[in-house]
Protein backbone atom coordinates (compact mmCIF):
# COMPACT_ATOMS: atom_id res chain seq x y z
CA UNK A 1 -73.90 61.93 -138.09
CA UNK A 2 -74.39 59.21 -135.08
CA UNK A 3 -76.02 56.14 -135.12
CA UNK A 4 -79.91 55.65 -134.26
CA UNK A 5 -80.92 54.47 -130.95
CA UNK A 6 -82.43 51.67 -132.01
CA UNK A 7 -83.24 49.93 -135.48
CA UNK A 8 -85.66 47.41 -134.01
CA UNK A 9 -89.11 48.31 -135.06
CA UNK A 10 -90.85 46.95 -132.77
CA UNK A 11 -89.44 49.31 -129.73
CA UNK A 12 -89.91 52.07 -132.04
CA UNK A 13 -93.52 51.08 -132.64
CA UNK A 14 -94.05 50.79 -128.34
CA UNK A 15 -92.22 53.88 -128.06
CA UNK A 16 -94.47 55.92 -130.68
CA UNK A 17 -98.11 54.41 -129.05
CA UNK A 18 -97.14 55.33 -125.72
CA UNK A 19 -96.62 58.78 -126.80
CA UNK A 20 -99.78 58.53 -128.75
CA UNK A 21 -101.83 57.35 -125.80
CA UNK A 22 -100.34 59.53 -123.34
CA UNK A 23 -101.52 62.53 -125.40
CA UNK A 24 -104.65 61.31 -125.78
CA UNK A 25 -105.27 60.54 -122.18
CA UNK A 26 -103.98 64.16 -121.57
CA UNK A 27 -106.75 65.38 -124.06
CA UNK A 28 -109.19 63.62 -122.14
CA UNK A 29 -108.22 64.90 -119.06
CA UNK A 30 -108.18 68.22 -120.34
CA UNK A 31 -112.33 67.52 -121.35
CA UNK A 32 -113.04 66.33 -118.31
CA UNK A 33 -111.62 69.89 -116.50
CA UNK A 34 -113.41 71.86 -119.23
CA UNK A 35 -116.52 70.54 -118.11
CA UNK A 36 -116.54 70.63 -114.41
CA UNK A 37 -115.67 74.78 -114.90
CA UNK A 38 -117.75 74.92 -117.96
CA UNK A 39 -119.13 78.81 -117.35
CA UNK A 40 -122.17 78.03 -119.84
CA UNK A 41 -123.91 75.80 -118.17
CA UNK A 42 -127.17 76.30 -116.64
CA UNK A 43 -127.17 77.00 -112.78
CA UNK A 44 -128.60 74.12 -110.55
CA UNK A 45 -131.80 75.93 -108.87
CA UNK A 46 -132.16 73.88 -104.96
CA UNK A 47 -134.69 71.80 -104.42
CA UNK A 48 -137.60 73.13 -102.57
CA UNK A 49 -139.98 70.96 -100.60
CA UNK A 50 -143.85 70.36 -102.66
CA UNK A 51 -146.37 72.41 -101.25
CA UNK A 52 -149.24 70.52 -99.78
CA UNK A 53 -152.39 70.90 -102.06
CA UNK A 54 -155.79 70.92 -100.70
CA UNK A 55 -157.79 67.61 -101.52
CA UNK A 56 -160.50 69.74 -103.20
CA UNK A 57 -158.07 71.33 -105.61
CA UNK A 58 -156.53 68.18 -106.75
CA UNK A 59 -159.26 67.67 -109.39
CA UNK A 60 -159.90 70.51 -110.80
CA UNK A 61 -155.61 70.99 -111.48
CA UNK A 62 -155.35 68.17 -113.46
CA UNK A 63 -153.80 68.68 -117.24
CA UNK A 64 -156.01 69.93 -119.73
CA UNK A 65 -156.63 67.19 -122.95
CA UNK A 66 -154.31 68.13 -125.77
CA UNK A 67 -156.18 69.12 -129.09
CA UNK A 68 -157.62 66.63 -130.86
CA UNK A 69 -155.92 66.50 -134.38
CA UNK A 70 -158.05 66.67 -137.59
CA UNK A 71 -157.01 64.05 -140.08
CA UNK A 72 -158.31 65.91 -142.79
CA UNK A 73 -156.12 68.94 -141.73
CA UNK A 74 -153.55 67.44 -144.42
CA UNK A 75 -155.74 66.55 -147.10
CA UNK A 76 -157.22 70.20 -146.90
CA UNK A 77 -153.82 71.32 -147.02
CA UNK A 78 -152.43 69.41 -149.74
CA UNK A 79 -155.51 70.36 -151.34
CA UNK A 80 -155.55 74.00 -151.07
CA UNK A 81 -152.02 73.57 -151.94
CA UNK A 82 -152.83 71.68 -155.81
CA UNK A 83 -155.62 74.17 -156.68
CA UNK A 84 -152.81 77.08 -156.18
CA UNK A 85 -151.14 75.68 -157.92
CA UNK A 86 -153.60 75.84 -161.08
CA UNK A 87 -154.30 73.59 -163.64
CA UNK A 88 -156.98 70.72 -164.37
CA UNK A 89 -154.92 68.71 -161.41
CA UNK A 90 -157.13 66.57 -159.70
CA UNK A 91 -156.04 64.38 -156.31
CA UNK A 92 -156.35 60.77 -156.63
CA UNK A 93 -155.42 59.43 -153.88
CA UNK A 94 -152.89 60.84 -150.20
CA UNK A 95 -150.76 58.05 -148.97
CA UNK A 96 -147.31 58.36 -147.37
CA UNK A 97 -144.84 56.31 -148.91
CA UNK A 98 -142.65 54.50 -147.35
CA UNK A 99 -139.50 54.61 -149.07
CA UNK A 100 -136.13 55.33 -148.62
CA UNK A 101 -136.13 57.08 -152.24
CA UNK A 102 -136.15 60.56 -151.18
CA UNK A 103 -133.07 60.06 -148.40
CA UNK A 104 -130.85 58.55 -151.27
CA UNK A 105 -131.25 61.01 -153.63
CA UNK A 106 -130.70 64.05 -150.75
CA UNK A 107 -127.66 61.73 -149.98
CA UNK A 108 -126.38 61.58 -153.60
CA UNK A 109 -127.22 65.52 -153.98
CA UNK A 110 -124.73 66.33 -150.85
CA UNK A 111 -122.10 64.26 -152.19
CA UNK A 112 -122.21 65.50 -155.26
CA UNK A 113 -122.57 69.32 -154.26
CA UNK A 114 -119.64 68.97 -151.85
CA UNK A 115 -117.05 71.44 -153.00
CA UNK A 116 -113.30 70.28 -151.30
């Protein structure tokens, strides 16, 4: 058997992060290639120069409104949903609530469902 190199840990310890960062600088060298030759992505279409509208036409291509919403769409819904349902249910009051509750106990559920 021969003798280490070194003993001193603290060469050993530069020696072993300058490995570790030179591999990881690699890696991210590696991403950056991937990327610029990345075959997926969408195809840059060139610019073309705006077409000059008429002034008359201006006004009558403006956006349509978007839909008002019915606030009562929900309540109906909920509604229709509760008298499916069957029963001598009757609906007191719709609120959202505001609580964390329901993201705590999906949390807990994944934990405890996760199968290593």
């Amino acid at each position: 058997m021969h003798q280490p190199a070194t003993t001193n840990p603290l060469i050993i310890m530069c020696i072993n992060m300058t490995i570790v960062f030179a591999v990881l600088i690699g890696l991210s060298f590696m991403i950056k290639f991937i990327h610029m030759i990345d075959p997926t992505k969408p195809k840059e279409k060139p610019a073309e120069a705006p077409k000059a509208a008429p002034a008359a036409a201006a006004p009558a291509a403006a956006a349509p409104a978007a839909p008002a919403v019915d606030p009562n769409l929900n309540i109906a819904v909920i509604a229709a949903a509760v008298a499916a349902y069957g029963g001598d249910a009757k609906i007191v009051a719709i609120r959202p609530i505001e609580s964390a509750g329901w993201k705590n106990v999906g949390r807990a559920n994944g934990v405890q469902n996760t199968v290593f």
